[in-house]
C-alpha atoms as a PDB file:
ATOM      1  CA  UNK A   1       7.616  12.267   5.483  1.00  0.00           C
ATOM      2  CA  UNK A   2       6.143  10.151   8.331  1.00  0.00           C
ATOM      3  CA  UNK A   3       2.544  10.882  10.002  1.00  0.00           C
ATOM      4  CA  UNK A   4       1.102   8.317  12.149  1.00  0.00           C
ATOM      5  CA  UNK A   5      -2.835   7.273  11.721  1.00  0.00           C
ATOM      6  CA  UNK A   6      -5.002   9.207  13.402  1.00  0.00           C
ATOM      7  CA  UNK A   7      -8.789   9.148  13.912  1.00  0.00           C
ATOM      8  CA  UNK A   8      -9.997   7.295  11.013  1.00  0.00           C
ATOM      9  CA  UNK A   9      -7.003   8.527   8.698  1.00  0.00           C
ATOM     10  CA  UNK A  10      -4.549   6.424   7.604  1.00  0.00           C
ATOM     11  CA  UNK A  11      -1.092   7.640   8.252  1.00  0.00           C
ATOM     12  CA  UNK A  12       1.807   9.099   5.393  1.00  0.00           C
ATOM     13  CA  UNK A  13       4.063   6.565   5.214  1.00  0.00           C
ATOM     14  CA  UNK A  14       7.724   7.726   2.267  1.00  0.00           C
ATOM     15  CA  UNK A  15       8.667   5.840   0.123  1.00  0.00           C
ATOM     16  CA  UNK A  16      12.315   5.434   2.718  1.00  0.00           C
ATOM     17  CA  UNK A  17      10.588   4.633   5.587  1.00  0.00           C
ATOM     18  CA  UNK A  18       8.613   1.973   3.810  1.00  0.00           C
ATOM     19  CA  UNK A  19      11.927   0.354   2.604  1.00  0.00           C
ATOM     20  CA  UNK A  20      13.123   0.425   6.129  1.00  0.00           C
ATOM     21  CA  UNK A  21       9.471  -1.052   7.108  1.00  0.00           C
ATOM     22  CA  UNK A  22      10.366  -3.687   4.715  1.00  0.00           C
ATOM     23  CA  UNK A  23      13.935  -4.662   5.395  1.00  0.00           C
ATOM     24  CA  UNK A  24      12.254  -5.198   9.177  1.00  0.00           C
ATOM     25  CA  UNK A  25      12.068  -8.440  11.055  1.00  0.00           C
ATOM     26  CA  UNK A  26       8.176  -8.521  11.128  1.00  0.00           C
ATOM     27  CA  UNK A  27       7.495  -6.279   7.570  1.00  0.00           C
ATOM     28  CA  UNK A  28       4.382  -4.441   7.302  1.00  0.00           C
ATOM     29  CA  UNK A  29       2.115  -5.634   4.912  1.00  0.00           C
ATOM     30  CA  UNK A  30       2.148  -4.138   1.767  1.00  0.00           C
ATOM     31  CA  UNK A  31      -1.103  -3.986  -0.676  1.00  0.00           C
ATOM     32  CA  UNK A  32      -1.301  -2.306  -4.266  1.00  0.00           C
ATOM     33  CA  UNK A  33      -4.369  -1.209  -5.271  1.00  0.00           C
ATOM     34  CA  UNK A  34      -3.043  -0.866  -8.816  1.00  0.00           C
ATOM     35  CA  UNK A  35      -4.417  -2.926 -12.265  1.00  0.00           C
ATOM     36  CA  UNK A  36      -2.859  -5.377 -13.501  1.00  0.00           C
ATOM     37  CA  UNK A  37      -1.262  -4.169 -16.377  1.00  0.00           C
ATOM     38  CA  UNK A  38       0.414  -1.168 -14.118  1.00  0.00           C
ATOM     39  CA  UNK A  39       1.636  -4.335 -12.018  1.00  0.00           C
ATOM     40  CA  UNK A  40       3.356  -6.074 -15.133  1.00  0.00           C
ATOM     41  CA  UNK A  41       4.939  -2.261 -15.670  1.00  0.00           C
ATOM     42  CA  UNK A  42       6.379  -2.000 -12.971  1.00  0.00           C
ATOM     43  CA  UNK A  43       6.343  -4.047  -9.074  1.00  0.00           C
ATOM     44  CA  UNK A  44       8.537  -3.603  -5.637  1.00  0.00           C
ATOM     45  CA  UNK A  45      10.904  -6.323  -5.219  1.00  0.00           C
ATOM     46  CA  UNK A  46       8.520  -7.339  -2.162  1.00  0.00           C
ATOM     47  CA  UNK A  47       5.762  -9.421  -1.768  1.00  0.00           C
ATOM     48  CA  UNK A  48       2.388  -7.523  -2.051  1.00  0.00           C
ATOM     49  CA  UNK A  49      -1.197  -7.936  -1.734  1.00  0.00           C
ATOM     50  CA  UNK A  50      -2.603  -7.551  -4.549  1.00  0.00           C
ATOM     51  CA  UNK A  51      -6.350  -5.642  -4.785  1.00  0.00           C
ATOM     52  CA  UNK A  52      -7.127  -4.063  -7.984  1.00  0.00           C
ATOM     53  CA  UNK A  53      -9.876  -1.522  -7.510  1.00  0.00           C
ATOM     54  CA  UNK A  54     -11.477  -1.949 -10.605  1.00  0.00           C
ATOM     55  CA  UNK A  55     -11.497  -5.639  -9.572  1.00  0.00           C
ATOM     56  CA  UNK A  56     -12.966  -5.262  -5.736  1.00  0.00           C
ATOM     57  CA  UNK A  57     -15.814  -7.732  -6.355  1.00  0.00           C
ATOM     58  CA  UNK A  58     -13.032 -10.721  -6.387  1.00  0.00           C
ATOM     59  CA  UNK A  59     -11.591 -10.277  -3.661  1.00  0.00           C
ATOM     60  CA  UNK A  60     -13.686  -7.995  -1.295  1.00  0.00           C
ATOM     61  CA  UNK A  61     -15.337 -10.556   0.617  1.00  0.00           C
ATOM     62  CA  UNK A  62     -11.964 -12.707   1.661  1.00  0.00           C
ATOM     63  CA  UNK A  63     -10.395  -9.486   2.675  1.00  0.00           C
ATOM     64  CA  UNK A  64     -10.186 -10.812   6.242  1.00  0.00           C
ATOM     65  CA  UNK A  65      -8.243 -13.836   4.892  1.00  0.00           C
ATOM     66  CA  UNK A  66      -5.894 -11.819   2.591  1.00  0.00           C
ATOM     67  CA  UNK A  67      -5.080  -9.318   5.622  1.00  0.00           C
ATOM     68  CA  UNK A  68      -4.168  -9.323   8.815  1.00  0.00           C
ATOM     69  CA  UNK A  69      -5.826  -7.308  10.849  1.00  0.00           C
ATOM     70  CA  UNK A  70      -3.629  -7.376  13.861  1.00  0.00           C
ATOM     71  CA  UNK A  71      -0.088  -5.933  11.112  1.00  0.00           C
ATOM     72  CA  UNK A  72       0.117  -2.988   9.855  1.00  0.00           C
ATOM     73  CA  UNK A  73      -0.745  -2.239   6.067  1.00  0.00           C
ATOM     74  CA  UNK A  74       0.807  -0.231   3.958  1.00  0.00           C
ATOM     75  CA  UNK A  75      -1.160   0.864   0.389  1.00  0.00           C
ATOM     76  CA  UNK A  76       0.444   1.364  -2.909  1.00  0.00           C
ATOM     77  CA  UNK A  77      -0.503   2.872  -6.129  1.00  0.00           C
ATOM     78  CA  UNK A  78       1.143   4.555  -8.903  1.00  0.00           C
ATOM     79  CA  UNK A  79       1.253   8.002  -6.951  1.00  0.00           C
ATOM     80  CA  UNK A  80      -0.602   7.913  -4.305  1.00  0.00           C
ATOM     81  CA  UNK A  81      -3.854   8.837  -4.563  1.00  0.00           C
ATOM     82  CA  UNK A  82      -5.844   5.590  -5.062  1.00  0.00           C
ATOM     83  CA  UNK A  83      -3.792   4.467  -2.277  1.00  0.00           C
ATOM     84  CA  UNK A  84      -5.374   7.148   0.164  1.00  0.00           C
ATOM     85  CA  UNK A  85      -8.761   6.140  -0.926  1.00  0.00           C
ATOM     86  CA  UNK A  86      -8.477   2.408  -0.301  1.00  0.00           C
ATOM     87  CA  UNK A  87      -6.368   3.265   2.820  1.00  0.00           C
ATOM     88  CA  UNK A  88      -9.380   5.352   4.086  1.00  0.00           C
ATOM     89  CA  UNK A  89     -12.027   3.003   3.175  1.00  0.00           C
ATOM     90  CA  UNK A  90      -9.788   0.053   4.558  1.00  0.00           C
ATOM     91  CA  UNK A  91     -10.067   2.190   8.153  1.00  0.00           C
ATOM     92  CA  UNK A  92     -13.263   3.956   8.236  1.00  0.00           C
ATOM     93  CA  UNK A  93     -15.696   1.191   6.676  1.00  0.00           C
ATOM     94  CA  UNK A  94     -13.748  -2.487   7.300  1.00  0.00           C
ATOM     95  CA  UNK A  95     -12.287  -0.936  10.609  1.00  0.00           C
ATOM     96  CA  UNK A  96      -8.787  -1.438  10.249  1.00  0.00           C
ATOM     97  CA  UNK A  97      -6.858   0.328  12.560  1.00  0.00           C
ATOM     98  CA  UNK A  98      -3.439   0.515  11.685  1.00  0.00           C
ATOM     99  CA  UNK A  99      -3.033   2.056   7.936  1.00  0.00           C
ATOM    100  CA  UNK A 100      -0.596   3.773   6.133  1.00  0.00           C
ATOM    101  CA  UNK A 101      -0.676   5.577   2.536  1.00  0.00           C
ATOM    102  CA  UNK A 102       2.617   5.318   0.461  1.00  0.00           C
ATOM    103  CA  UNK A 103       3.023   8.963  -0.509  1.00  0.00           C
ATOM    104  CA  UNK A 104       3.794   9.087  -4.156  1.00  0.00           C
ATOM    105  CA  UNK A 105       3.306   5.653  -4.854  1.00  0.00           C
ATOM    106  CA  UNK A 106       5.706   3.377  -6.954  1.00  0.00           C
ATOM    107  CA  UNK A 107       6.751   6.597  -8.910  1.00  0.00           C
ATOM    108  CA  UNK A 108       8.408   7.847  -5.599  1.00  0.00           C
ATOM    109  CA  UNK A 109       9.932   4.331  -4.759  1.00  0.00           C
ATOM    110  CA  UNK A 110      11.409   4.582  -8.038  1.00  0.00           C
ATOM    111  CA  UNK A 111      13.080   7.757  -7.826  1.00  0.00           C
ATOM    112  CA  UNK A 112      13.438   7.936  -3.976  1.00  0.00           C
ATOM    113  CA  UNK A 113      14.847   4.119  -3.478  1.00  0.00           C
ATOM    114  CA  UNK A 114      15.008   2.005  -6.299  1.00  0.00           C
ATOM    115  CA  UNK A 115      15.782   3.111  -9.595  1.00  0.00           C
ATOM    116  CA  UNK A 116      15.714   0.031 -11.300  1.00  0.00           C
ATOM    117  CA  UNK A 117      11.583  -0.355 -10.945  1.00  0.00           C
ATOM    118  CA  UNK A 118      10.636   1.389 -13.881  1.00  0.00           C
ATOM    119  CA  UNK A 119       8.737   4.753 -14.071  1.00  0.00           C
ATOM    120  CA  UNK A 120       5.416   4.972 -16.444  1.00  0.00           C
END
């Protein structure tokens, strides 16, 4: 499922669109809000951004040099949720414009695309 961003609300990006996204000549950019731990559990075979929440006070004030504002960004978690939050804070405080929420998070990616990226 595929809705674009609208109004302050990032857009619902599945888990097959973002592998086509990926595979692209000019690849969105992909951030996962998930801890480290959940990283070393399981990752996409892509690079990623990567912005713990529980860790925002790092990295929050060099998120202009960590993103681009002028790409696209798509947001990870495990399955989804976190990833809307960040994706609507990334939009409606930071004023990002073009945001995307990876519906079901790595847990879709594994069963949807890639079922070698373990589940947890």
């Amino acid at each position: 499922m595929t809705t674009h961003p609208t109004a302050g609300l990032p857009g619902r990006l599945g888990t097959t669109a973002l592998a086509e996204q990926l595979a692209g000549a000019s690849p969105i950019q992909l951030v996962d809000v998930r801890e480290d731990q959940e990283l070393a559990l399981a990752r996409l075979p892509h690079p990623v951004v990567h912005l713990p929440l529980s860790r925002s006070a790092e990295w929050i004030g060099r998120l202009d040099e960590l993103l681009d504002r002028e790409r696209p960004v798509a947001v990870l978690c495990h399955a989804g949720v976190r990833s809307w939050q960040f994706a609507c804070w990334l939009m409606q405080d930071q004023g990002y414009g073009d945001v995307w929420n990876v519906e079901g998070g790595i847990e879709a990616w594994s069963r949807e695309v890639d079922a070698s990226v373990p589940r947890y």
